[in-house]
C-alpha atoms as a PDB file:
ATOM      1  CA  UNK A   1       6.293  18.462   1.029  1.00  0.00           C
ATOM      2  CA  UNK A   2       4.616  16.891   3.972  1.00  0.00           C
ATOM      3  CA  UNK A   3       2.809  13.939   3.380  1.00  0.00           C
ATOM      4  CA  UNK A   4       0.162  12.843   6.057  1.00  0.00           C
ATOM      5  CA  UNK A   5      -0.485   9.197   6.724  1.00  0.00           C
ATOM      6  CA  UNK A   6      -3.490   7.470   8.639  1.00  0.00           C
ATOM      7  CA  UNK A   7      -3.997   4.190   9.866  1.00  0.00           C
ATOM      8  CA  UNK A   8      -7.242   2.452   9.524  1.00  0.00           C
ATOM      9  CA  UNK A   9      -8.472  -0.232  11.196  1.00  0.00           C
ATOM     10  CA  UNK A  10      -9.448  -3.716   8.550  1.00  0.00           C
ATOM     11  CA  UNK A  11     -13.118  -5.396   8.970  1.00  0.00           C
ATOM     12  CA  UNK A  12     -11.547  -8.035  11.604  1.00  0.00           C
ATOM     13  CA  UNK A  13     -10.863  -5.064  14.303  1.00  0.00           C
ATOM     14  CA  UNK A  14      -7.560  -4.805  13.779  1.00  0.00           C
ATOM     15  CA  UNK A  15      -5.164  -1.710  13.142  1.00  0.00           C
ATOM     16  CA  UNK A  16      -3.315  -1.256  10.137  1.00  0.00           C
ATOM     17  CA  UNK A  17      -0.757   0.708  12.161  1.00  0.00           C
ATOM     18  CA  UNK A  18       1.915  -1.885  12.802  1.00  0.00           C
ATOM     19  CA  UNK A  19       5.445  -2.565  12.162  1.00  0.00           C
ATOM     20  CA  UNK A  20       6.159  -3.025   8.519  1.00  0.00           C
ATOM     21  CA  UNK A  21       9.867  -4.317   6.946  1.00  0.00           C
ATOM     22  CA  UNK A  22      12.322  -1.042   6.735  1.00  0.00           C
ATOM     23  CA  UNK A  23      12.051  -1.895   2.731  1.00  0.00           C
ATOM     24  CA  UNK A  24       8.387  -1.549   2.505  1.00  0.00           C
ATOM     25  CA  UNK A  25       8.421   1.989   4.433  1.00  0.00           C
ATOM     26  CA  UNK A  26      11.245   2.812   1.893  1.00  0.00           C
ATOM     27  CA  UNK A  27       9.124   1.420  -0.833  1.00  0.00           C
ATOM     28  CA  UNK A  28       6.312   4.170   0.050  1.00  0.00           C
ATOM     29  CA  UNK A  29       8.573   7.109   0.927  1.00  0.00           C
ATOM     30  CA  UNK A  30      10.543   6.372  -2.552  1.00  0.00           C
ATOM     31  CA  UNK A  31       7.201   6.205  -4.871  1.00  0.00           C
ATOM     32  CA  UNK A  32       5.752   8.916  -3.159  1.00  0.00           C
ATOM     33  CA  UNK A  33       8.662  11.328  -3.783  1.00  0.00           C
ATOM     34  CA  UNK A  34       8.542  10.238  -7.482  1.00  0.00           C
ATOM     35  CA  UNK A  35       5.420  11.099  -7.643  1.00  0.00           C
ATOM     36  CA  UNK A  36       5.639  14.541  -5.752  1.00  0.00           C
ATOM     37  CA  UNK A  37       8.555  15.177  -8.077  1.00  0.00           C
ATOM     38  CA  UNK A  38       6.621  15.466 -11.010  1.00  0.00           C
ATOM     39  CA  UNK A  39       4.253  17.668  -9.356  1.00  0.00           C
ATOM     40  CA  UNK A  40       1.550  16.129  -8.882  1.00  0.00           C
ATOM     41  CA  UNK A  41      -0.032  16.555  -5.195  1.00  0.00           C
ATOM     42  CA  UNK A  42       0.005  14.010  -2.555  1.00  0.00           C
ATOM     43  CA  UNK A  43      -0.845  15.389   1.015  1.00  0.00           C
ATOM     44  CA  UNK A  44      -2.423  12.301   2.325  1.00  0.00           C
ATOM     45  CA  UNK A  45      -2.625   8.493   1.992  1.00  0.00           C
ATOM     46  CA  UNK A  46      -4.603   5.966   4.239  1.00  0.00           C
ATOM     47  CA  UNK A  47      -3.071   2.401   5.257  1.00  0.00           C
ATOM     48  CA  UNK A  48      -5.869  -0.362   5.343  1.00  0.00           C
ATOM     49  CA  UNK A  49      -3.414  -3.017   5.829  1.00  0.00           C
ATOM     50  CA  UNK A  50       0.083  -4.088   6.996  1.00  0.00           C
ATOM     51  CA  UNK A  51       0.173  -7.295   8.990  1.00  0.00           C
ATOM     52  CA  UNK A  52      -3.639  -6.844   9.457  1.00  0.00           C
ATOM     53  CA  UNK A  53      -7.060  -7.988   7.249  1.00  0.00           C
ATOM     54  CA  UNK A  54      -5.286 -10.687   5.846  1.00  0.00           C
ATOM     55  CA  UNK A  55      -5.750 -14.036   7.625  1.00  0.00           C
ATOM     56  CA  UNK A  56      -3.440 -16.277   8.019  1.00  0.00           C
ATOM     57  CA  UNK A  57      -5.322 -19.431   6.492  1.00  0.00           C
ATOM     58  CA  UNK A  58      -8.359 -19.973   3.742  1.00  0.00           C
ATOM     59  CA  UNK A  59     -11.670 -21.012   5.033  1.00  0.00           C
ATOM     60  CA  UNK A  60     -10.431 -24.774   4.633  1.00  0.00           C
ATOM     61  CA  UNK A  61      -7.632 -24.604   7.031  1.00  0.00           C
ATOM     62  CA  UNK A  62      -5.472 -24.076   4.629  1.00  0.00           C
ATOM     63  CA  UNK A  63      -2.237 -21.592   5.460  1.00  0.00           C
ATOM     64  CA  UNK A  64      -2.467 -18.618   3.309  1.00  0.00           C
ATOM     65  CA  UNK A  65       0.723 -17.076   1.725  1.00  0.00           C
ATOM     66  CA  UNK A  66       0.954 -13.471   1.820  1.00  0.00           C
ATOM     67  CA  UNK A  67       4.027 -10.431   2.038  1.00  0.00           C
ATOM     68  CA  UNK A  68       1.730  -8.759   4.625  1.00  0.00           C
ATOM     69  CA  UNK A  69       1.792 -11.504   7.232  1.00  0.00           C
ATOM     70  CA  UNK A  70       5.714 -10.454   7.821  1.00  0.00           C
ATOM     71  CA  UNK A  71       5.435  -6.707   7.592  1.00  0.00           C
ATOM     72  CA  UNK A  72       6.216  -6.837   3.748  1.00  0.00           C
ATOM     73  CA  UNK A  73       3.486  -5.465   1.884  1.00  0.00           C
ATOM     74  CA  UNK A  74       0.999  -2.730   2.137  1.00  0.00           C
ATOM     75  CA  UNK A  75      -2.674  -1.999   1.233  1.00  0.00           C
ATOM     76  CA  UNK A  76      -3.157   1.548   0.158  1.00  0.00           C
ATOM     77  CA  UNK A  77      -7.022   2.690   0.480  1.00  0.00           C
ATOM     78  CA  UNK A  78      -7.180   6.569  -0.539  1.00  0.00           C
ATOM     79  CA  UNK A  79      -5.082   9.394  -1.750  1.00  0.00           C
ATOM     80  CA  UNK A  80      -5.804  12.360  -0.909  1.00  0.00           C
ATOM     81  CA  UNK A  81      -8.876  11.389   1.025  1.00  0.00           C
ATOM     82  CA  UNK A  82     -10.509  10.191  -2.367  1.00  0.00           C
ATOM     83  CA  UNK A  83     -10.623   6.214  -2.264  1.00  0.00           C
ATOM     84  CA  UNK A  84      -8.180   4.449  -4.595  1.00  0.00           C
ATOM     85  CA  UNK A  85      -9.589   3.942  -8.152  1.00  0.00           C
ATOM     86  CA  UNK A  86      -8.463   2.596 -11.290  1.00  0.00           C
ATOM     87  CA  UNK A  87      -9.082   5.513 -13.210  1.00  0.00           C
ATOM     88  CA  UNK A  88      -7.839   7.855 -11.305  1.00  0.00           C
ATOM     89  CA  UNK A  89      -4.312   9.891 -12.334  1.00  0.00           C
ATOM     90  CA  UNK A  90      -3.061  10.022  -8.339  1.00  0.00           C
ATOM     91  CA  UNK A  91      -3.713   5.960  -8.201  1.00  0.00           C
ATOM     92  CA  UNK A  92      -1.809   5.304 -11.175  1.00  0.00           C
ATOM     93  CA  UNK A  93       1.253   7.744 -10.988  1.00  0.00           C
ATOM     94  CA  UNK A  94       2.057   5.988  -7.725  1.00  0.00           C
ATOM     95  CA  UNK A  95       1.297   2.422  -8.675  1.00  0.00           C
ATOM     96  CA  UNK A  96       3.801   3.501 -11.379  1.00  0.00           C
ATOM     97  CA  UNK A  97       5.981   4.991  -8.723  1.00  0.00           C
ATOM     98  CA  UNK A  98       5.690   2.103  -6.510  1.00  0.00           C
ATOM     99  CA  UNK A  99       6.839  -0.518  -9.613  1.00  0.00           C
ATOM    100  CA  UNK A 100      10.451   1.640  -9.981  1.00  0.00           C
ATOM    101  CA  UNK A 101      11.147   0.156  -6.579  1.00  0.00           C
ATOM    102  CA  UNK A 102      13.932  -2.783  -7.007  1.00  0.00           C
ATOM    103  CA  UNK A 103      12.175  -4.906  -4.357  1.00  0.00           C
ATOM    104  CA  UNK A 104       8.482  -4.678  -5.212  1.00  0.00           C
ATOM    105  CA  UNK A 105       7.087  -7.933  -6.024  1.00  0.00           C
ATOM    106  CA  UNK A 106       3.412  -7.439  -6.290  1.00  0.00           C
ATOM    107  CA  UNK A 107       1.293  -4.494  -7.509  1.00  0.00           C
ATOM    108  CA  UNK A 108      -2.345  -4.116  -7.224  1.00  0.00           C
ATOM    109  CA  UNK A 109      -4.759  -1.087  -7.377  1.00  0.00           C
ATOM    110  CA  UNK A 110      -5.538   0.516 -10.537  1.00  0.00           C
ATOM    111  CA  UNK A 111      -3.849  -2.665 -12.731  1.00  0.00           C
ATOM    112  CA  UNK A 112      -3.012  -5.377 -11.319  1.00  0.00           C
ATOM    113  CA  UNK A 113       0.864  -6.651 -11.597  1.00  0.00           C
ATOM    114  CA  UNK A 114       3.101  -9.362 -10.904  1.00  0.00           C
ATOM    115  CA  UNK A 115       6.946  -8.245 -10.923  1.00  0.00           C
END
């Protein structure tokens, strides 16, 4: 199956589509396979964020830590067209996809997760 992705741009202008680390693509592809596996439908998911919409220090000054800043993480805003929510079966069969992943060190969305 043929899943469609779209890029879309954060509040500060910029576009989500940039590169990402090959692990965090394989992250995405892997969970999303698991989850099209057990037959449930994916046919689309929308980036918000890769290196974009996070900034790169606090309102102080201070330099803000975060995976996205070197390609490593990835903000997921809708499934299917339908925005990501916390109660929805899509959002948390791929959060739960996503934490199978050997590298994955953070998970938010539905429930938020340290690994």
């Amino acid at each position: 199956m043929i899943v469609n992705v779209y890029f879309k741009d954060t509040k500060d202008g910029a576009p989500s589509n940039q590169q990402v680390n090959v692990r965090t693509l394989e992250c995405l592809k892997t969970a999303l396979d698991i989850v099209i596996e057990d037959r449930q439908v994916i046919s689309s998911v929308v980036i918000t964020a890769t290196t974009n919409g996070h900034p790169y220090f606090d309102d102080k000054g201070n330099p803000k830590l975060s995976d996205h800043h070197s390609g490593a993480a990835i903000d997921i805003g809708a499934i299917n067209g339908i925005a990501i929510s916390g109660s929805s079966s899509l959002t948390l069969s791929l959060q739960s996809a996503l934490n199978q992943y050997p590298y994955i060190r953070e998970n938010f969305g539905g429930f938020r997760q340290f690994i």
